[in-house]
N, C-alpha and C. Protein backbone atom coordinates (compact mmCIF):
# COMPACT_ATOMS: atom_id res chain seq x y z
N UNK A 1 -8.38 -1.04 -11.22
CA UNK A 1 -7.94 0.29 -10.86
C UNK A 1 -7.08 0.82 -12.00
N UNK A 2 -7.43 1.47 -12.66
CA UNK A 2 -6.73 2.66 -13.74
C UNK A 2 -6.37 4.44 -13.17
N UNK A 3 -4.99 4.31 -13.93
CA UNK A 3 -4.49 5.86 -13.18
C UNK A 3 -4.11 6.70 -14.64
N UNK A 4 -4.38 7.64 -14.32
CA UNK A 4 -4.69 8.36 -15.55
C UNK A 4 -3.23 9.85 -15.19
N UNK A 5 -2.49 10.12 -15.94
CA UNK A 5 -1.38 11.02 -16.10
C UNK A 5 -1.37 11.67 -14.81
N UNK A 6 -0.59 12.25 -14.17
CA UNK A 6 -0.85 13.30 -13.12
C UNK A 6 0.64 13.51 -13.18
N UNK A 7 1.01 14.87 -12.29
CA UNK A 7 2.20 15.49 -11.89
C UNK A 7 3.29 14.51 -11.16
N UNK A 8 4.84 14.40 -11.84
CA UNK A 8 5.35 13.70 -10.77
C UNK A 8 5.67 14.08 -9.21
N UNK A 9 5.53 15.58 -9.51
CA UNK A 9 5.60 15.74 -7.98
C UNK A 9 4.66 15.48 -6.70
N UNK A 10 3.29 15.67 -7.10
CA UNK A 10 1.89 14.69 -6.41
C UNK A 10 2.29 13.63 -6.31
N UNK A 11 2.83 12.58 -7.40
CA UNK A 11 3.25 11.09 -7.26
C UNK A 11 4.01 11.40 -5.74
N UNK A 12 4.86 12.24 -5.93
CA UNK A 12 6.62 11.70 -4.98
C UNK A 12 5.84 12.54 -3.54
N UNK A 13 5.09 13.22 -3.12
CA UNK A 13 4.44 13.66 -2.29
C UNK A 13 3.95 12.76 -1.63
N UNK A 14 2.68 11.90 -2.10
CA UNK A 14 2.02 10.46 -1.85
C UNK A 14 2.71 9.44 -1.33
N UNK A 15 3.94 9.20 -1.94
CA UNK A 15 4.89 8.37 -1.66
C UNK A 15 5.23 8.38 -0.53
N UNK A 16 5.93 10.05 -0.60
CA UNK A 16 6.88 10.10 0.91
C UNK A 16 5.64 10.05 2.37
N UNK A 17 4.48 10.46 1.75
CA UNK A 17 3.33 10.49 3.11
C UNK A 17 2.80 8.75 3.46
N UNK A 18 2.98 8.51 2.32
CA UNK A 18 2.52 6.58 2.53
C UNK A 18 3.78 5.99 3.36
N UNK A 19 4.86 6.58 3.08
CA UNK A 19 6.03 5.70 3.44
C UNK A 19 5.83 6.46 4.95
N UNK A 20 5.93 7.80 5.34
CA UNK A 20 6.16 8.35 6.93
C UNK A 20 5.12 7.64 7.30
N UNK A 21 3.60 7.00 7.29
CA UNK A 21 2.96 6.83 8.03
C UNK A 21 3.29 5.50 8.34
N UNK A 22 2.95 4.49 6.88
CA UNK A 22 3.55 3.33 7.41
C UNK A 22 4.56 3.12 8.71
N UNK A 23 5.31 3.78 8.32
CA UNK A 23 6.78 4.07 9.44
C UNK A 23 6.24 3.88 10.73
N UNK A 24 5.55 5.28 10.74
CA UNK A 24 5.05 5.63 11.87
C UNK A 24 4.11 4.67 12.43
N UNK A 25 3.09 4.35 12.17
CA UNK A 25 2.25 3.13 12.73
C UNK A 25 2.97 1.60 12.96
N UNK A 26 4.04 1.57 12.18
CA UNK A 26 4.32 -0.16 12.43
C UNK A 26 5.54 0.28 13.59
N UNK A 27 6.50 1.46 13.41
CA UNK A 27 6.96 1.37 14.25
C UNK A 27 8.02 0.95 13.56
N UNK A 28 8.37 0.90 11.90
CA UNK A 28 9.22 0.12 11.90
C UNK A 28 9.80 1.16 10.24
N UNK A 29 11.17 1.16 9.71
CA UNK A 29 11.71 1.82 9.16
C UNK A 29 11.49 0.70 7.95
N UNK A 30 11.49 1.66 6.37
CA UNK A 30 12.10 1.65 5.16
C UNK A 30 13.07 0.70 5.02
N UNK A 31 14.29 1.13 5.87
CA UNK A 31 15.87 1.20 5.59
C UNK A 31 16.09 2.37 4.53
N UNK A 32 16.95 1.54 3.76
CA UNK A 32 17.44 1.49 2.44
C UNK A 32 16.88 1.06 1.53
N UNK A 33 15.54 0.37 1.82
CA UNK A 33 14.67 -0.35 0.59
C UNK A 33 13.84 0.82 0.08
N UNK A 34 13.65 0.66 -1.29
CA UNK A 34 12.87 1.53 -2.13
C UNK A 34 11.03 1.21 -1.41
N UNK A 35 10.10 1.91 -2.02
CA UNK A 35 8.78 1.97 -1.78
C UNK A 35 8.36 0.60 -2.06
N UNK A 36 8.69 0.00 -3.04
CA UNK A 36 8.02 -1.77 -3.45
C UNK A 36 9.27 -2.97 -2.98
N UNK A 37 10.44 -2.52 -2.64
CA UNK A 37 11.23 -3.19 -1.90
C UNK A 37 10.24 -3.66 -0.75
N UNK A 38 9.94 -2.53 0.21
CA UNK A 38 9.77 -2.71 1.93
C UNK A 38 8.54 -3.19 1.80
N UNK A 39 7.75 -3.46 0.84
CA UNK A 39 6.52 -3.84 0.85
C UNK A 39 6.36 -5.16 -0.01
N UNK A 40 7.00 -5.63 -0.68
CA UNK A 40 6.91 -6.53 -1.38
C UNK A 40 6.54 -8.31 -1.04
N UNK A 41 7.22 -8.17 0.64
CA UNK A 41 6.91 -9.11 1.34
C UNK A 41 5.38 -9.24 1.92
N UNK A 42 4.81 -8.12 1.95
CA UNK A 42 3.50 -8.11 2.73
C UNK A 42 4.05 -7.99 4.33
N UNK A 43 4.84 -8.50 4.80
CA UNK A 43 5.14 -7.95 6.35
C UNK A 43 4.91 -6.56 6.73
N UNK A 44 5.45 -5.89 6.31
CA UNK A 44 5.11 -4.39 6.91
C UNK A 44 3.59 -4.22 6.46
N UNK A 45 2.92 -4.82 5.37
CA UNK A 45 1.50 -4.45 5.39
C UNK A 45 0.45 -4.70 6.10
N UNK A 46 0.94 -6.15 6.56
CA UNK A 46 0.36 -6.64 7.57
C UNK A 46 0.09 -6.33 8.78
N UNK A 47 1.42 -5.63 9.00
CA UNK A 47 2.03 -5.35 10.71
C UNK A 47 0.95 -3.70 10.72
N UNK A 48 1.09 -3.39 9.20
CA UNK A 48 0.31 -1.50 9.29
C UNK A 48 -0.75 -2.36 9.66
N UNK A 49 -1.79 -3.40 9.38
CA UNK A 49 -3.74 -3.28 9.14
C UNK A 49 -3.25 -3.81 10.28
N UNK A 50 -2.54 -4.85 10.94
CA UNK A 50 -2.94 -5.51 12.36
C UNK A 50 -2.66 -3.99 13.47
N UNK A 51 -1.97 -3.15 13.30
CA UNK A 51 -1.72 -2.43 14.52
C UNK A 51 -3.05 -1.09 13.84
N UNK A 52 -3.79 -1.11 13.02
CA UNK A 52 -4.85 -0.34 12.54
C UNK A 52 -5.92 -1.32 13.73
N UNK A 53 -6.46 -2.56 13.48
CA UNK A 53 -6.93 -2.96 14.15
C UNK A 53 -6.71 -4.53 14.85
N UNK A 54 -6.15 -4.21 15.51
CA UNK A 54 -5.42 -5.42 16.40
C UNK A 54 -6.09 -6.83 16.31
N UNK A 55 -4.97 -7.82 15.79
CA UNK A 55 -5.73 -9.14 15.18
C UNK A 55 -6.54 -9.82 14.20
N UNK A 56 -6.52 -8.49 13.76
CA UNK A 56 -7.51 -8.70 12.14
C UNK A 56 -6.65 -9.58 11.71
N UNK A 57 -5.44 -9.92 11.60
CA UNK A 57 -4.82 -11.00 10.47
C UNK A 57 -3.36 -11.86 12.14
N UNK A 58 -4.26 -12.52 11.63
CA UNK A 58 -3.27 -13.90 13.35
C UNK A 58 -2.22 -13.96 12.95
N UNK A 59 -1.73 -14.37 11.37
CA UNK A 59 -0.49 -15.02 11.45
C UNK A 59 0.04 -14.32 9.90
N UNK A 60 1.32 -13.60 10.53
CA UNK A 60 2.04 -13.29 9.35
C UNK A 60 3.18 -14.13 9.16
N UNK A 61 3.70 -14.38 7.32
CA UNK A 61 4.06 -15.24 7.40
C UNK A 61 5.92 -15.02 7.30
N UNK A 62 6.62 -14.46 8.13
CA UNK A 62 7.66 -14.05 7.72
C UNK A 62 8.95 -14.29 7.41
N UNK A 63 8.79 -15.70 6.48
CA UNK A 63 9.63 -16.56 5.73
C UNK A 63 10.03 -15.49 4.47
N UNK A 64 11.36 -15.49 3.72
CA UNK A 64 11.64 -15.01 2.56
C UNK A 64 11.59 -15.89 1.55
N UNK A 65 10.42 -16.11 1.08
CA UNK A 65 10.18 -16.56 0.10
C UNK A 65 9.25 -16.25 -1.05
N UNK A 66 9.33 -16.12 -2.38
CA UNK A 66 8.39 -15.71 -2.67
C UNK A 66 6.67 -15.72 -2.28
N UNK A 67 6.77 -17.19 -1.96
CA UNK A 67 5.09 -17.83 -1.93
C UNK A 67 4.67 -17.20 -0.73
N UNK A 68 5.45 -17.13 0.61
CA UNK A 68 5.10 -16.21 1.56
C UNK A 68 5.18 -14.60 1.62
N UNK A 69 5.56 -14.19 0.46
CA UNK A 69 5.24 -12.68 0.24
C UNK A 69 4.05 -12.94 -0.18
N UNK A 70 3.82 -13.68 -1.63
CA UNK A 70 1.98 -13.76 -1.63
C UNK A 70 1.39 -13.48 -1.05
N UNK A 71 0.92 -14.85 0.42
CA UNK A 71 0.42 -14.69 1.13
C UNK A 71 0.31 -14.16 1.85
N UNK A 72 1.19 -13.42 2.11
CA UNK A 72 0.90 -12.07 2.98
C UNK A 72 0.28 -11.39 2.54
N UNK A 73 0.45 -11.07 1.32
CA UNK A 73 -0.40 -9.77 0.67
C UNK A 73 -1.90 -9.82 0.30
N UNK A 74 -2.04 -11.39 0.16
CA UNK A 74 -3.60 -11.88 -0.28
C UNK A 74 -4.30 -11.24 1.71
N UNK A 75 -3.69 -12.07 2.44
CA UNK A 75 -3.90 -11.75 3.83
C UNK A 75 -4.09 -10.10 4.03
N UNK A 76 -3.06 -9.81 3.77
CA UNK A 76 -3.33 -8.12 4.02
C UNK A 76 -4.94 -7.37 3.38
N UNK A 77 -4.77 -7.72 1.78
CA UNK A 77 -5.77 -7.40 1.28
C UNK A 77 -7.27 -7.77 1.57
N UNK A 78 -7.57 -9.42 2.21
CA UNK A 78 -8.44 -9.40 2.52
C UNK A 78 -9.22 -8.78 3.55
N UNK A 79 -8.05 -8.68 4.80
CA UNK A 79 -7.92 -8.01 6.22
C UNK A 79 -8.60 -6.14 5.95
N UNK A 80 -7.97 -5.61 4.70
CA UNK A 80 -8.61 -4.14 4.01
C UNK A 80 -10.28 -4.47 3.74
N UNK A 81 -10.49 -5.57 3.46
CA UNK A 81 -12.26 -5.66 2.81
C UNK A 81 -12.99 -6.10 4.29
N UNK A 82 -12.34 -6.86 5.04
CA UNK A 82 -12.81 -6.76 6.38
C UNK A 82 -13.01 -5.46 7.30
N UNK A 83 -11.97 -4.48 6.70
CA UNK A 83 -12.30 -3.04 7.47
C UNK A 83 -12.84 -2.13 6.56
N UNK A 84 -13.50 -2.71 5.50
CA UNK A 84 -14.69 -1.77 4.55
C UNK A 84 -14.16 -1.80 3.00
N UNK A 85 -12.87 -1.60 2.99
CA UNK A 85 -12.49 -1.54 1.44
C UNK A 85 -13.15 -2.24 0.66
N UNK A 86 -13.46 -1.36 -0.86
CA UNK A 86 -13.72 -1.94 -1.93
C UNK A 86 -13.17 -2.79 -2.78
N UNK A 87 -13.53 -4.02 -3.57
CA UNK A 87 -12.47 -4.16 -4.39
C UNK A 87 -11.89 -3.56 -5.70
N UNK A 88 -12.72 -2.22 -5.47
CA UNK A 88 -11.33 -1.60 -6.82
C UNK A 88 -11.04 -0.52 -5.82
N UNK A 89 -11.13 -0.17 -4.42
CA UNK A 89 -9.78 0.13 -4.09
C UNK A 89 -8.78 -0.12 -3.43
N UNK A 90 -8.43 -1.35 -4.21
CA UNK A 90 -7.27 -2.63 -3.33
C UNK A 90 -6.48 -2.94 -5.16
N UNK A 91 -5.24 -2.84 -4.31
CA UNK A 91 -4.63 -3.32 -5.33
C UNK A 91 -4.41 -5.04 -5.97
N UNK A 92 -3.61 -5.09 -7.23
CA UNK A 92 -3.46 -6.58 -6.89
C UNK A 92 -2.26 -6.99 -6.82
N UNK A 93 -1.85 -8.25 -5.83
CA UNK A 93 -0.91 -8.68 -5.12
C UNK A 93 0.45 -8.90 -6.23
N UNK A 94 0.38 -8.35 -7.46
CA UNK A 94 1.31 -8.80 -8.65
C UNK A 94 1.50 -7.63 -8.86
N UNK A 95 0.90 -5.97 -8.38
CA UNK A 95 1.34 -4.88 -8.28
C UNK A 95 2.64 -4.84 -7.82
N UNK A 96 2.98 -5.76 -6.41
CA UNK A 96 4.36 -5.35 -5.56
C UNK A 96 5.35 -6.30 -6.07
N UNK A 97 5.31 -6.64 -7.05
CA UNK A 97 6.36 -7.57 -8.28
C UNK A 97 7.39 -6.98 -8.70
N UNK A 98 8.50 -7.62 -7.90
CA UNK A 98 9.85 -6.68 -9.48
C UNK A 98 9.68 -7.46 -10.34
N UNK A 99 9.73 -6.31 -11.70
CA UNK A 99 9.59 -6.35 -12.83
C UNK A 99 10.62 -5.97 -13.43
N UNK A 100 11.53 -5.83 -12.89
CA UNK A 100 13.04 -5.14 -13.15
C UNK A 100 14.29 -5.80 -14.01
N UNK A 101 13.79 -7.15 -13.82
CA UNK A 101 14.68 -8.18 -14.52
C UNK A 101 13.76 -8.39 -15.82
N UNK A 102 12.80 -8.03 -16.43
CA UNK A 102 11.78 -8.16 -17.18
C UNK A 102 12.35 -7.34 -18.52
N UNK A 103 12.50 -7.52 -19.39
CA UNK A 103 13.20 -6.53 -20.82
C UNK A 103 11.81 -6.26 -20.87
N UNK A 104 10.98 -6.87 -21.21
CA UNK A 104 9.45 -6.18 -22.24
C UNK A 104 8.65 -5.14 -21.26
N UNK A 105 8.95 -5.10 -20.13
CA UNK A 105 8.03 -4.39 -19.11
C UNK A 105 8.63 -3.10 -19.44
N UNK A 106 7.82 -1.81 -19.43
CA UNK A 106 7.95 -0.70 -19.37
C UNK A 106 8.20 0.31 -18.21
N UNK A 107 8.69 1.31 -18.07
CA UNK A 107 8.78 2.01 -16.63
C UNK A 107 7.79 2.82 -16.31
N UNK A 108 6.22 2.97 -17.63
CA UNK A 108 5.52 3.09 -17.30
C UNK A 108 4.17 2.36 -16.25
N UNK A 109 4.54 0.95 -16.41
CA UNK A 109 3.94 0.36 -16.01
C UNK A 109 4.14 0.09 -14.74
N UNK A 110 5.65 -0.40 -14.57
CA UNK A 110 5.95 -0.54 -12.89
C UNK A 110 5.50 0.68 -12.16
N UNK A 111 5.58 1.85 -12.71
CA UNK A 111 5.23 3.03 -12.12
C UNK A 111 3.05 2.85 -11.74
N UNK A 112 2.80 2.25 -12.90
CA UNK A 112 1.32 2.56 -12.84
C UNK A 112 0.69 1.58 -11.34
N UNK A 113 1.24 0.26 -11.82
CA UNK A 113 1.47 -0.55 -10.44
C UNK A 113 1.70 -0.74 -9.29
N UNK A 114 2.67 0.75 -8.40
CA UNK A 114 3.49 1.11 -7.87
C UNK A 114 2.16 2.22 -7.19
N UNK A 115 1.40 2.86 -8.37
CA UNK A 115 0.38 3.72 -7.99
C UNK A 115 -0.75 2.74 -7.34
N UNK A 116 -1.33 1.77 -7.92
CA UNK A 116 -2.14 0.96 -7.26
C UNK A 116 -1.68 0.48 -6.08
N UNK A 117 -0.99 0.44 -5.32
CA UNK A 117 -0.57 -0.17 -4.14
C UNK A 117 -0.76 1.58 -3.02
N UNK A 118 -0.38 2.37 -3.49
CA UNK A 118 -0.22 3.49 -2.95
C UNK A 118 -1.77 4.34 -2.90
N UNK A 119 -2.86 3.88 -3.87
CA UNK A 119 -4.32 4.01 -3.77
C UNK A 119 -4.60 3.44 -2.33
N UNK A 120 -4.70 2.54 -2.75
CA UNK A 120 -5.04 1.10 -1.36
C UNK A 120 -4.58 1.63 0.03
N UNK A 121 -3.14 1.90 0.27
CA UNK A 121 -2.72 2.22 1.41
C UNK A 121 -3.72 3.98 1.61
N UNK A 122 -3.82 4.81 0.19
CA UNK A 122 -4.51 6.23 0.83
C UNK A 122 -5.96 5.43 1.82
N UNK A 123 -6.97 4.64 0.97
CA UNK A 123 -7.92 3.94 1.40
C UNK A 123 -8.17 3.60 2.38
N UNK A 124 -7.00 3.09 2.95
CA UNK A 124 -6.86 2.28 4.30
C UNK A 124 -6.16 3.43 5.18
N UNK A 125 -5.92 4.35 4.97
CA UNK A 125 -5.69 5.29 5.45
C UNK A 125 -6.48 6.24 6.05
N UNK A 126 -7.37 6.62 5.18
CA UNK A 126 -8.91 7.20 5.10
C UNK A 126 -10.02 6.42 6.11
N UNK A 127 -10.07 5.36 6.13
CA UNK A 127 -10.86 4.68 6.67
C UNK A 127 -10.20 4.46 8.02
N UNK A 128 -9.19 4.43 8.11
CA UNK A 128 -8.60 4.26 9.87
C UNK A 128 -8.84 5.33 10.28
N UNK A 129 -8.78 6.73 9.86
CA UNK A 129 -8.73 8.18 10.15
C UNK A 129 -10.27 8.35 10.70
N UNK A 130 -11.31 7.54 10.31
CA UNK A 130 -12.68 7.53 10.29
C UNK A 130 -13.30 6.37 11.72
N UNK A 131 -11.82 5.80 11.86
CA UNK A 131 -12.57 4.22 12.57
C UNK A 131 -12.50 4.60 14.13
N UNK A 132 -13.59 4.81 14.63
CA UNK A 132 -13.22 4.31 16.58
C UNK A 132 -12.67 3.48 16.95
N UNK A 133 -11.98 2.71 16.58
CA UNK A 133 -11.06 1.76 17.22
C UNK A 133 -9.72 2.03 16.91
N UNK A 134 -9.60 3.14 16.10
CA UNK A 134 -8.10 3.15 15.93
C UNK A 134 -7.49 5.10 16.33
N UNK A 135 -6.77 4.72 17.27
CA UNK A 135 -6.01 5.94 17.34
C UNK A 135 -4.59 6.40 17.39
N UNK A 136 -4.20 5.68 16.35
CA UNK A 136 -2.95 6.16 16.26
C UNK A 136 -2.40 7.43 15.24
N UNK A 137 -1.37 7.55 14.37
CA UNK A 137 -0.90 8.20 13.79
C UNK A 137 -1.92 8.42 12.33
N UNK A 138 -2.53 9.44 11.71
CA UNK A 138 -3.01 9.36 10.96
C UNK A 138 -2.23 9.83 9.34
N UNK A 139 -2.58 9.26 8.30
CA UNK A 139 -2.21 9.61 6.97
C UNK A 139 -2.63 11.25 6.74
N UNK A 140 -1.95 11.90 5.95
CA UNK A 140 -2.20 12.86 5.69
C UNK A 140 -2.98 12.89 4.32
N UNK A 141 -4.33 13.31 4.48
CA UNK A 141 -4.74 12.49 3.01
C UNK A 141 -4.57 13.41 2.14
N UNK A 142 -3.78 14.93 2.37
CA UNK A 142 -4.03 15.94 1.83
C UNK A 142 -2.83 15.70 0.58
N UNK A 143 -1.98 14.54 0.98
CA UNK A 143 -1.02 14.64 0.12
C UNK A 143 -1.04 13.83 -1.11
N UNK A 144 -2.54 13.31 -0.87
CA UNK A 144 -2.89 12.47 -2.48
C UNK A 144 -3.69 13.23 -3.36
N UNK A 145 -4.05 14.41 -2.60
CA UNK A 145 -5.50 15.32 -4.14
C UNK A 145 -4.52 15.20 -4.97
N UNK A 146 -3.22 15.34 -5.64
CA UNK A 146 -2.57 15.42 -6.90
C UNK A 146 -3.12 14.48 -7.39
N UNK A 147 -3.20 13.27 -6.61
CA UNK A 147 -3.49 11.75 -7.11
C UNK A 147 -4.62 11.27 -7.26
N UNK A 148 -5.61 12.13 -6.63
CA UNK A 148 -6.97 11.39 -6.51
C UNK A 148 -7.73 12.49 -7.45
N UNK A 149 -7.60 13.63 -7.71
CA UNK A 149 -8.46 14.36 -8.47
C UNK A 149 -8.67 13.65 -9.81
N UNK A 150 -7.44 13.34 -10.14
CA UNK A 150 -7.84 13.14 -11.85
C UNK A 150 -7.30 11.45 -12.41
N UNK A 151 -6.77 10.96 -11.43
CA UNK A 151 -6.38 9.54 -11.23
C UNK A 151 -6.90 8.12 -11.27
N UNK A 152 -7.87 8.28 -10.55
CA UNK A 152 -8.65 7.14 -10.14
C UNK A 152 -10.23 6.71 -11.23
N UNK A 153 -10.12 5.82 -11.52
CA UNK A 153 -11.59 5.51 -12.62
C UNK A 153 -11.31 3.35 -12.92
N UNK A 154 -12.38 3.16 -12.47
CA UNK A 154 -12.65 1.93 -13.25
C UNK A 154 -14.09 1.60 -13.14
């Protein structure tokens, strides 16, 4: 998945609509954690695809540890290709990485990374909006054209 320049305000639009829905479907708040904070564990991603479709993923793993953020996220992601996703539009599980303690990493990059995770969730968004089995709160997908017109290519 490659993202190609776009407006930061489309970015921060996307954001805030990925973050209200999440919210809204798990039932469960942000806090105070940034966008790759609250997600970094895979718990809240999990908790979004299992309450998308109930039981797709049995066991989340919600130890703080790194190796169980992994696996959550490998879990989450596979649980997305079980409800149709492609694999280029799924991010990868080293997207939701701080990179923050990192000198050589750029703030372009955490940013580009930050976008791949936020593809995936429009995706899975799109496709719940589409699914008979799911009726809950839907994504607003209107708030990614900034992001998807000229963004997306691999």
């Amino acid at each position: 998945m490659e993202w190609r320049e776009q407006s930061a305000v489309s970015c921060e639009e996307a954001y805030l609509e990925a973050q209200r829905w999440v919210e809204a479907v798990t039932e469960k708040q942000f806090g105070s954690q940034d966008f790759r904070s609250a997600l970094e564990n895979g718990v809240l991603l999990c908790d979004l695809v299992n309450k998308i479709h109930r039981g797709i993923i049995r066991r989340v793993n919600r130890l703080s540890t790194p190796i169980a953020g992994l696996d959550n996220l490998n879990v989450f992601l596979k649980a997305c290709k079980k409800l149709g996703l492609k694999e280029a539009q799924l991010f990868h599980p080293g997207d939701l990485q701080d990179l923050s303690s990192r000198v050589t990493v750029k703030p372009q990059e955490t940013s580009r990374r930050l976008k791949n995770v936020l593809i995936t969730i429009y995706w899975l968004g799109r496709q719940a909006f589409y699914a008979s089995f799911y009726d809950g709160p839907n994504l607003n997908l209107k708030s990614f054209e900034g992001l998807l017109g000229t963004a997306l290519s691999k």
